[in-house]
C-alpha atoms as a PDB file:
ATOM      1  CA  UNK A   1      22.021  27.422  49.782  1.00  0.00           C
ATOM      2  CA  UNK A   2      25.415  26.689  51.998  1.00  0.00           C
ATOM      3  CA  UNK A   3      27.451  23.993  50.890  1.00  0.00           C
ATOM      4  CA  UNK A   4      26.281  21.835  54.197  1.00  0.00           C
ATOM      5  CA  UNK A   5      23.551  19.247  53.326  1.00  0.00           C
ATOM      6  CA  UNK A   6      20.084  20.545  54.698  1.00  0.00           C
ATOM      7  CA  UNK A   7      19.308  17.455  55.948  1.00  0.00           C
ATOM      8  CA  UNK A   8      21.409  13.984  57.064  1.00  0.00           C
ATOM      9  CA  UNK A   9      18.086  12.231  57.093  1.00  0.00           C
ATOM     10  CA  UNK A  10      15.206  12.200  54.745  1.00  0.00           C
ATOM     11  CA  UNK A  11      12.079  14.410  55.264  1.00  0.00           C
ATOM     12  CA  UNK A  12       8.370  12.822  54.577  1.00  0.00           C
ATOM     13  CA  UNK A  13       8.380  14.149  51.495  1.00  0.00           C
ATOM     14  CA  UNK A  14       7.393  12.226  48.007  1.00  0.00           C
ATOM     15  CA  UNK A  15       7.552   8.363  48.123  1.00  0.00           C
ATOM     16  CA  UNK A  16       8.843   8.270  51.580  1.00  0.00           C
ATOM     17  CA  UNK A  17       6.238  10.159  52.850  1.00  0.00           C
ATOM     18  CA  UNK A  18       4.070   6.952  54.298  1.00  0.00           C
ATOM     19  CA  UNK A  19       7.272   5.887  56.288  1.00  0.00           C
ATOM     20  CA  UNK A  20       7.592   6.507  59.862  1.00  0.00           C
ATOM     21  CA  UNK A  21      10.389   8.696  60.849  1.00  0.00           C
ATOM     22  CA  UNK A  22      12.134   5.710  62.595  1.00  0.00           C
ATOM     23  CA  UNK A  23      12.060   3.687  58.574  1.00  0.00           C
ATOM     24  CA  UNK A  24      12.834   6.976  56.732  1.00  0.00           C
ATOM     25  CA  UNK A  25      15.529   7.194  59.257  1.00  0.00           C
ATOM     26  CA  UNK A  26      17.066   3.882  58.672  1.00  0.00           C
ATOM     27  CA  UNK A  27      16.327   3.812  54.980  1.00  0.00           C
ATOM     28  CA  UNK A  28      18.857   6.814  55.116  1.00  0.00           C
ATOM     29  CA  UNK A  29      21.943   4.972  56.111  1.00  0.00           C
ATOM     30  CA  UNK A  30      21.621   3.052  52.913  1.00  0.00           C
ATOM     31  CA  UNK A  31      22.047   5.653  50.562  1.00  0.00           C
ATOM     32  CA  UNK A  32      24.277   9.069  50.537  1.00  0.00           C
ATOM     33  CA  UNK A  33      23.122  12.657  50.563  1.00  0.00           C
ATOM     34  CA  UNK A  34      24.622  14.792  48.095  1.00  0.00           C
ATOM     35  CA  UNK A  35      24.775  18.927  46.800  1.00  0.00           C
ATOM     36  CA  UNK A  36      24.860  19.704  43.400  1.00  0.00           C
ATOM     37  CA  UNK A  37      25.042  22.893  41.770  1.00  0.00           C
ATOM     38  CA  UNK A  38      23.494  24.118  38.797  1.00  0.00           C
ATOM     39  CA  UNK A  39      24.618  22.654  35.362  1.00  0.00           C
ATOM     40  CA  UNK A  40      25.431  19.193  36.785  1.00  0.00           C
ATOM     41  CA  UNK A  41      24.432  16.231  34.738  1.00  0.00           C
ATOM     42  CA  UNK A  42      23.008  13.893  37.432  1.00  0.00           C
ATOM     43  CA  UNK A  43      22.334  11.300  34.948  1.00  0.00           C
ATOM     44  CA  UNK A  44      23.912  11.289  31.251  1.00  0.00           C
ATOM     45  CA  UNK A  45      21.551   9.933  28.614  1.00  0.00           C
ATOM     46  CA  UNK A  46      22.685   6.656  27.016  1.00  0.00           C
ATOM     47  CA  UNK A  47      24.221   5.618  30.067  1.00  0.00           C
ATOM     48  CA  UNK A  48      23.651   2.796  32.907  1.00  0.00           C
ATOM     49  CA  UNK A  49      23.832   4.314  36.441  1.00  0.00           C
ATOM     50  CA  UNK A  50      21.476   1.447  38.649  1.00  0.00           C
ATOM     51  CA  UNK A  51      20.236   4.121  41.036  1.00  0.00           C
ATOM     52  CA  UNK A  52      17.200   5.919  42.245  1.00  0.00           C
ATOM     53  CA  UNK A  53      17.804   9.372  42.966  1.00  0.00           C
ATOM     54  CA  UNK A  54      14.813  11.418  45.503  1.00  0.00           C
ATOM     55  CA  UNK A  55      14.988  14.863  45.096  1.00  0.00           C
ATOM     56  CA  UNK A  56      15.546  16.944  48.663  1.00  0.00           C
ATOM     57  CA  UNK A  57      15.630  20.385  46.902  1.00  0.00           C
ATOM     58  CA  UNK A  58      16.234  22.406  44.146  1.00  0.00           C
ATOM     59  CA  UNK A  59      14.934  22.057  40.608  1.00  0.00           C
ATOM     60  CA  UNK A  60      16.257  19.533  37.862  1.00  0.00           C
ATOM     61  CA  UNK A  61      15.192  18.708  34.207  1.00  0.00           C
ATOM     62  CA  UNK A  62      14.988  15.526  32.240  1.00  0.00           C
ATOM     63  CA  UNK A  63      15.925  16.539  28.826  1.00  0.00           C
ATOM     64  CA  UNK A  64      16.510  14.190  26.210  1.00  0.00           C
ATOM     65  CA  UNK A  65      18.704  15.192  22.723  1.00  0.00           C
ATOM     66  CA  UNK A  66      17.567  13.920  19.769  1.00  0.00           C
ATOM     67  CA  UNK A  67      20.172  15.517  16.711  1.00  0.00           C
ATOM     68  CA  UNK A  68      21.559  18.559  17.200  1.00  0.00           C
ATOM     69  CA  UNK A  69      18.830  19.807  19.549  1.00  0.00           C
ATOM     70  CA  UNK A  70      17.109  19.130  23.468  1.00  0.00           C
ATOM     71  CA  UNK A  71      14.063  18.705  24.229  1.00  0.00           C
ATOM     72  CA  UNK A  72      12.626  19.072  27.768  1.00  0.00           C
ATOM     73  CA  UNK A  73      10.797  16.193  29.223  1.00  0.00           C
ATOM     74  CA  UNK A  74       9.483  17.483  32.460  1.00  0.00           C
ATOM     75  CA  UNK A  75      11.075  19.738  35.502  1.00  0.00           C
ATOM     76  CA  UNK A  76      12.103  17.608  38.705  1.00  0.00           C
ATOM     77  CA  UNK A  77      11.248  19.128  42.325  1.00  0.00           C
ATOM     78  CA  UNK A  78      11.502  18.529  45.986  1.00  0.00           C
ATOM     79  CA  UNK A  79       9.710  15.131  46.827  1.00  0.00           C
ATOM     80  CA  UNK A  80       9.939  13.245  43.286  1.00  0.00           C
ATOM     81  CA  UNK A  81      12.104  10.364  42.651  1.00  0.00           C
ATOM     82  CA  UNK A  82      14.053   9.956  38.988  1.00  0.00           C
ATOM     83  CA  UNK A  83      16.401   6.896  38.233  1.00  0.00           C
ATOM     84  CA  UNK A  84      13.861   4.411  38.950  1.00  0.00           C
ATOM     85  CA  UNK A  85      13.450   3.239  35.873  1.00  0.00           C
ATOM     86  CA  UNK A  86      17.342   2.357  35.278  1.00  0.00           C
ATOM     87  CA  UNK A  87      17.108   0.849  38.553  1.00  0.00           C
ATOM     88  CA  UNK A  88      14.395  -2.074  37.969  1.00  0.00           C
ATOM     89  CA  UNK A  89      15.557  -2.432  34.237  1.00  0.00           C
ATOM     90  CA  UNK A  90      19.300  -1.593  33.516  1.00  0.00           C
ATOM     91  CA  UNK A  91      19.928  -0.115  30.112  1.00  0.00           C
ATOM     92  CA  UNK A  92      21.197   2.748  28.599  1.00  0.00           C
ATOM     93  CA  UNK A  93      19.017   5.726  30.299  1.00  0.00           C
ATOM     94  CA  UNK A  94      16.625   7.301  27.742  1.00  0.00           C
ATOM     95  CA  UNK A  95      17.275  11.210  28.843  1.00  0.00           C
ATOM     96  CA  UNK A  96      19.630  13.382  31.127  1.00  0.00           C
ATOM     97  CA  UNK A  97      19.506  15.204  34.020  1.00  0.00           C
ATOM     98  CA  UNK A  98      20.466  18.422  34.667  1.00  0.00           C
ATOM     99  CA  UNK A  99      20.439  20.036  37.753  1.00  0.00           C
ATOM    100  CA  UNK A 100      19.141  23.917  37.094  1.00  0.00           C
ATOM    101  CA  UNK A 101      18.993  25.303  40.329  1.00  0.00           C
ATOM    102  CA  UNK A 102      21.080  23.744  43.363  1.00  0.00           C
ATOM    103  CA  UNK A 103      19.690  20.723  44.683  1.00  0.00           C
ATOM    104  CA  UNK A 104      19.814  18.777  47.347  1.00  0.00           C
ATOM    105  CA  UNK A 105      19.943  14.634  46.452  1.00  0.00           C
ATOM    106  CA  UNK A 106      19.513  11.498  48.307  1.00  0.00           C
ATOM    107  CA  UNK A 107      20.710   8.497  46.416  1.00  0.00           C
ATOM    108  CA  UNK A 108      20.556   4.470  46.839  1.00  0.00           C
ATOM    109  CA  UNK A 109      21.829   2.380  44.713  1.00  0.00           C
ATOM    110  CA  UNK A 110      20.308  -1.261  43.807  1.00  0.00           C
ATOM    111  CA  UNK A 111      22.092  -3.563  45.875  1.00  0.00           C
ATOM    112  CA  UNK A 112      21.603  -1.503  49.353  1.00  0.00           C
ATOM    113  CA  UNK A 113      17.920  -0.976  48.179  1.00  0.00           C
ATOM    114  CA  UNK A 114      17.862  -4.822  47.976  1.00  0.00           C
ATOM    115  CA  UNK A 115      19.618  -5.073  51.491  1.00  0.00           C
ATOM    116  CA  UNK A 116      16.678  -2.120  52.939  1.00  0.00           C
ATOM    117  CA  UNK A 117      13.704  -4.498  51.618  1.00  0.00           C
ATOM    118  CA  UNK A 118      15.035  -7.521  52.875  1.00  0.00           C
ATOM    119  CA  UNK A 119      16.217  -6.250  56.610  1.00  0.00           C
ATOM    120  CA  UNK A 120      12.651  -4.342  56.654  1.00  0.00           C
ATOM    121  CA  UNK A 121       9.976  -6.043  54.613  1.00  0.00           C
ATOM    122  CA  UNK A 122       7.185  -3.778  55.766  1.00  0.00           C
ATOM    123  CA  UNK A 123       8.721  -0.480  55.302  1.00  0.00           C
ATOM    124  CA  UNK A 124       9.820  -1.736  52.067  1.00  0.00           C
ATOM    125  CA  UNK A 125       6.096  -2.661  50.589  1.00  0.00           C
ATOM    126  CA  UNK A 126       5.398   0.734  51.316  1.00  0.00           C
ATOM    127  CA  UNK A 127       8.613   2.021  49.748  1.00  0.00           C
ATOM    128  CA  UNK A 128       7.905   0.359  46.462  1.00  0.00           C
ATOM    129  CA  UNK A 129       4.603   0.813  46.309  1.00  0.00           C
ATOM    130  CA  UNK A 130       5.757   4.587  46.965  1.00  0.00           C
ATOM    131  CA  UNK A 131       7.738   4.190  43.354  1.00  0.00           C
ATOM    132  CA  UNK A 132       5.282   2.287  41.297  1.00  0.00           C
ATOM    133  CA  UNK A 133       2.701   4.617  41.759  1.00  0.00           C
ATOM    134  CA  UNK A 134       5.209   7.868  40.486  1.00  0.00           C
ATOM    135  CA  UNK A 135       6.018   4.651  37.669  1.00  0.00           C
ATOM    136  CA  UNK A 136       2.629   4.359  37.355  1.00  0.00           C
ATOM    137  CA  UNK A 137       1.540   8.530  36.878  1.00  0.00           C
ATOM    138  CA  UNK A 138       4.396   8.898  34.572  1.00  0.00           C
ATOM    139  CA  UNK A 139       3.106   6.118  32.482  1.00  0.00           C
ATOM    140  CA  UNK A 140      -0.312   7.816  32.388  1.00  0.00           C
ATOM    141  CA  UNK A 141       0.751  10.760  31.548  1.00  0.00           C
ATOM    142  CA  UNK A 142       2.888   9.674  28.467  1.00  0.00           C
ATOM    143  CA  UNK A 143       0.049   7.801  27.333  1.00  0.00           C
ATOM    144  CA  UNK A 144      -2.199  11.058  27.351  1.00  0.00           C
ATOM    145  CA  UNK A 145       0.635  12.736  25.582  1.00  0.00           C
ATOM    146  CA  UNK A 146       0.654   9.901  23.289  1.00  0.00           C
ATOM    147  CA  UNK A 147      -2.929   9.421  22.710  1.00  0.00           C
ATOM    148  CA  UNK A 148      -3.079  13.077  21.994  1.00  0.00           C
ATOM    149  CA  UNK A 149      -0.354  12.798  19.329  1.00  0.00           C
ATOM    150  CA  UNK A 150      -2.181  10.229  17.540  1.00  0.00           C
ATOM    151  CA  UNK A 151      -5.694  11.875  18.036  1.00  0.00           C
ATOM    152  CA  UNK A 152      -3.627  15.048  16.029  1.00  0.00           C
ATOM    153  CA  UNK A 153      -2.099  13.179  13.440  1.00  0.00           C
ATOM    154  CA  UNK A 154      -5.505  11.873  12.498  1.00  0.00           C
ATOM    155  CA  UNK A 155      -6.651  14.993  12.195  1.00  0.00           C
ATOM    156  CA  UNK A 156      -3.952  16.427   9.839  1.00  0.00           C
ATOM    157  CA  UNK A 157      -4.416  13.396   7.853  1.00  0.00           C
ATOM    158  CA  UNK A 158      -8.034  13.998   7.524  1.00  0.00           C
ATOM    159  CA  UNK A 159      -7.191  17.562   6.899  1.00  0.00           C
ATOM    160  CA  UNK A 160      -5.282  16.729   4.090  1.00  0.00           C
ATOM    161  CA  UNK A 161      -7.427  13.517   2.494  1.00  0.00           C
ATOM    162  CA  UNK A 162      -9.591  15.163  -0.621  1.00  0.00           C
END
């Protein structure tokens, strides 16, 4: 990939996918494109960063370290949003993210979101209901994981009850 940005304006891809090209259009004047090569730490785990991040290309992890070793949380691809979380409830960021293969970004932070949903209500109901429902599969899916956890632990204590 050249060091030019594929893209000044963001392609129906992910979230944004449901917005006409005129809103996905606008909604890309409030937030910046970026390049980042491999090995960049997009988001540093512990800290506050108030943005949401939607992935243009490339290939990114979520990895979270826990003592003295990582553990990968999921891969990242072209269309899926990260940062969202941080954005609706600042705190110290539960994992990093790690760029593993260049990627292309786009970024917003939380005031210019604010300023994109109230300048364009409608485009902005179907923005956020864009990023609850990846909130709302991620949730699901760590409640499987979950569930299944507890569903094995039962079963090794069983295992192990005379």
């Amino acid at each position: 990939m050249s060091d030019e940005l594929t893209t000044p304006y963001l392609p129906a891809v992910g979230c944004v996918a449901d917005l006409s090209k005129e809103d996905r259009d606008t909604l890309s004047t409030y937030g910046d494109f970026h390049l980042a090569e491999a090995a960049t730490v997009l988001i540093r785990q512990g800290d506050s960063h108030g943005k949401l991040f939607l992935v243009l290309s490339g290939l990114l992890h979520a990895v979270r370290r826990e003592e003295d070793r990582d553990a990968l949380l999921g891969s990242i691809q072209k269309g899926e949003w990260l940062g969202e979380v941080d954005l609706f409830d600042p705190s110290s960021t539960m994992c990093s993210v790690i760029v593993r293969e260049t990627a292309q970004y786009w970024v917003i932070d939380r005031e210019n979101l604010q300023q994109f949903l109230s300048t364009y209500p409608e485009a902005g109901i179907q923005l956020l209901i864009g990023i609850a429902s990846t909130l709302s599969r991620r949730l699901r899916g760590i409640t499987g994981r979950l569930m299944e956890e507890s569903q094995l632990a039962n079963l090794r204590a069983a295992l192990l009850t005379p």
